[in-house]
C-alpha atoms as a PDB file:
ATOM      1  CA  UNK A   1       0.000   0.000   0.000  1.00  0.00           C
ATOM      2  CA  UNK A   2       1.395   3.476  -1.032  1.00  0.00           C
ATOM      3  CA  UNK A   3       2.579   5.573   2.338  1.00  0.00           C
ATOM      4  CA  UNK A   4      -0.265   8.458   1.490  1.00  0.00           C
ATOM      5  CA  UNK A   5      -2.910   6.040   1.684  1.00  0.00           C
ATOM      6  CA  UNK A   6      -1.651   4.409   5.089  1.00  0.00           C
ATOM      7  CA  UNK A   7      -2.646   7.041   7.653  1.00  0.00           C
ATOM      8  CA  UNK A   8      -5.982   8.479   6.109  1.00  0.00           C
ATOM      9  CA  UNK A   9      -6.810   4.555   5.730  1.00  0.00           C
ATOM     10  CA  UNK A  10      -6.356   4.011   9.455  1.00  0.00           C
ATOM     11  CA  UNK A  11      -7.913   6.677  10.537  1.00  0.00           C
ATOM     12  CA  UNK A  12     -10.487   5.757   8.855  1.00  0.00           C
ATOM     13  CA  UNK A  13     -10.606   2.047  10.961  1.00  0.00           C
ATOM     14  CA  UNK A  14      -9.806   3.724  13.521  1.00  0.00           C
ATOM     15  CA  UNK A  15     -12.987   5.956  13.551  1.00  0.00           C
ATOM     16  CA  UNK A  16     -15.291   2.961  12.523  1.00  0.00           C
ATOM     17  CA  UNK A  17     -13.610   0.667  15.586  1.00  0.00           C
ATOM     18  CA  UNK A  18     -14.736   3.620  17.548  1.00  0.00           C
ATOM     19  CA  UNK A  19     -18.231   4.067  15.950  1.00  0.00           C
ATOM     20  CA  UNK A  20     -19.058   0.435  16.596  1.00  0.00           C
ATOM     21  CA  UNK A  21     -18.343   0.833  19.907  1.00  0.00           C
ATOM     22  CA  UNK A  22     -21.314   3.619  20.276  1.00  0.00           C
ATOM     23  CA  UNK A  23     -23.827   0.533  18.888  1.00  0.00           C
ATOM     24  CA  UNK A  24     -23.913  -0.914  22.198  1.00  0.00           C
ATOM     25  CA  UNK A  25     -27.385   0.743  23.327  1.00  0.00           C
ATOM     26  CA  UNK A  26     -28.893   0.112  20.090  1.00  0.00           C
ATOM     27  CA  UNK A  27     -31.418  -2.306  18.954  1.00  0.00           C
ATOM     28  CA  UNK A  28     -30.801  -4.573  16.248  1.00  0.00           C
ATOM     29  CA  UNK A  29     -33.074  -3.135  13.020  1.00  0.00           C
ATOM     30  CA  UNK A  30     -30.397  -0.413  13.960  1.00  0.00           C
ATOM     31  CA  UNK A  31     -27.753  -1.906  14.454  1.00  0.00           C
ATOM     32  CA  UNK A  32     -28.033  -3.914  10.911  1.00  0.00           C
ATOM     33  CA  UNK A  33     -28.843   0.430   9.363  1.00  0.00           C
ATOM     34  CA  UNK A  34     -25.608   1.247  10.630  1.00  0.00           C
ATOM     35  CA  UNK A  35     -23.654  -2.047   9.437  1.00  0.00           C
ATOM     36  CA  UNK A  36     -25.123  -1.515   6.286  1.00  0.00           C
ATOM     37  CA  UNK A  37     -24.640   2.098   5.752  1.00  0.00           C
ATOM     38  CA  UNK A  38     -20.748   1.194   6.525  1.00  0.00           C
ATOM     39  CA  UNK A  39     -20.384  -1.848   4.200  1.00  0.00           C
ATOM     40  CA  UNK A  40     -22.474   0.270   1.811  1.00  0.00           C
ATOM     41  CA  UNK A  41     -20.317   3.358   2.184  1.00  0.00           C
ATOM     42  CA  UNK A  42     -16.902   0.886   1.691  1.00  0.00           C
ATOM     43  CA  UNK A  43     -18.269  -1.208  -1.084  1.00  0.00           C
ATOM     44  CA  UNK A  44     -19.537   2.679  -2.723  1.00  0.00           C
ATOM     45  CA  UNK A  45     -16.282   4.242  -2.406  1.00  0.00           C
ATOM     46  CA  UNK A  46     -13.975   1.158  -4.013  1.00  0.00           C
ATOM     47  CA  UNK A  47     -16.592   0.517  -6.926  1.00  0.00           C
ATOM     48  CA  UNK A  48     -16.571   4.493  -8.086  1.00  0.00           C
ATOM     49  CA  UNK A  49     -12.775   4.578  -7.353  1.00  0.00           C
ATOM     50  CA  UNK A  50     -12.764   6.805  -4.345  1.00  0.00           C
ATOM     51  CA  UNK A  51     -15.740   9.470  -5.474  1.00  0.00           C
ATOM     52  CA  UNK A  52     -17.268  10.987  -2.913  1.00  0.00           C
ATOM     53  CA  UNK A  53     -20.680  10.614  -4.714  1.00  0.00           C
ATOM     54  CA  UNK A  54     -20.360   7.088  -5.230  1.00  0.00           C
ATOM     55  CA  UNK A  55     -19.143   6.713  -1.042  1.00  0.00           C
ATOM     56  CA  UNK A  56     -22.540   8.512   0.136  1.00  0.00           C
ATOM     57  CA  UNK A  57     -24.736   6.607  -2.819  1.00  0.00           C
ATOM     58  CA  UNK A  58     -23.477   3.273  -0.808  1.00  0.00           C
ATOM     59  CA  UNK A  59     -23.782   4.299   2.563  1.00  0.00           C
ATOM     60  CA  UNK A  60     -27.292   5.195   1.584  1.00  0.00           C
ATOM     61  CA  UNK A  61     -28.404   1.958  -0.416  1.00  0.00           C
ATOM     62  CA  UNK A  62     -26.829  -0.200   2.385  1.00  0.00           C
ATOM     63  CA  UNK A  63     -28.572   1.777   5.050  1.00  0.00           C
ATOM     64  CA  UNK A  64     -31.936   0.373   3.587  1.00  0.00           C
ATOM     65  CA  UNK A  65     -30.978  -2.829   2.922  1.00  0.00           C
ATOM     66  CA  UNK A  66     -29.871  -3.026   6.535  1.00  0.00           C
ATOM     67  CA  UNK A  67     -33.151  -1.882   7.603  1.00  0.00           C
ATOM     68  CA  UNK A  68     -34.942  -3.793   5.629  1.00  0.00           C
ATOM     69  CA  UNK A  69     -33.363  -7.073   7.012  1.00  0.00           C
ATOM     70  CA  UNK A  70     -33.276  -5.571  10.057  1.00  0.00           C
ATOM     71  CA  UNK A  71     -37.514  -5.480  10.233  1.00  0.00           C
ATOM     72  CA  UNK A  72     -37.470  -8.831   9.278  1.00  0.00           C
ATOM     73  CA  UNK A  73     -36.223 -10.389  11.578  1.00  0.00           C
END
């Protein structure tokens, strides 16, 4: 991995470790939003090659599909 990628790219862990950490009081159809939106937001970001657009698109879309299998359950 280049060395300009390392630090933003563990901040970025860094800040999800510690956003996980919040999910503790929350109830699972929200806890599953919140997974989503992340996986979402990753798989978003790597498909559109970094664009910000594409990020937010993915966090979106795997919000509701996290919700949605959230209900279901």
């Amino acid at each position: 991995m280049n060395n300009a990628l390392r630090l933003p790219c563990a901040a970025c862990a860094l800040a999800l470790v510690l956003a996980l950490g919040g999910c503790a009081n929350m109830s699972h159809r929200d806890r599953n939003t919140v997974t989503g939106a992340a996986v979402g937001a990753v798989a978003g970001s790597v498909l559109t090659g970094g664009s910000p657009i594409g990020t937010v698109g993915g966090a979106a879309v795997g919000g509701v599909i996290g919700n949605e299998i959230g209900r279901r359950r």
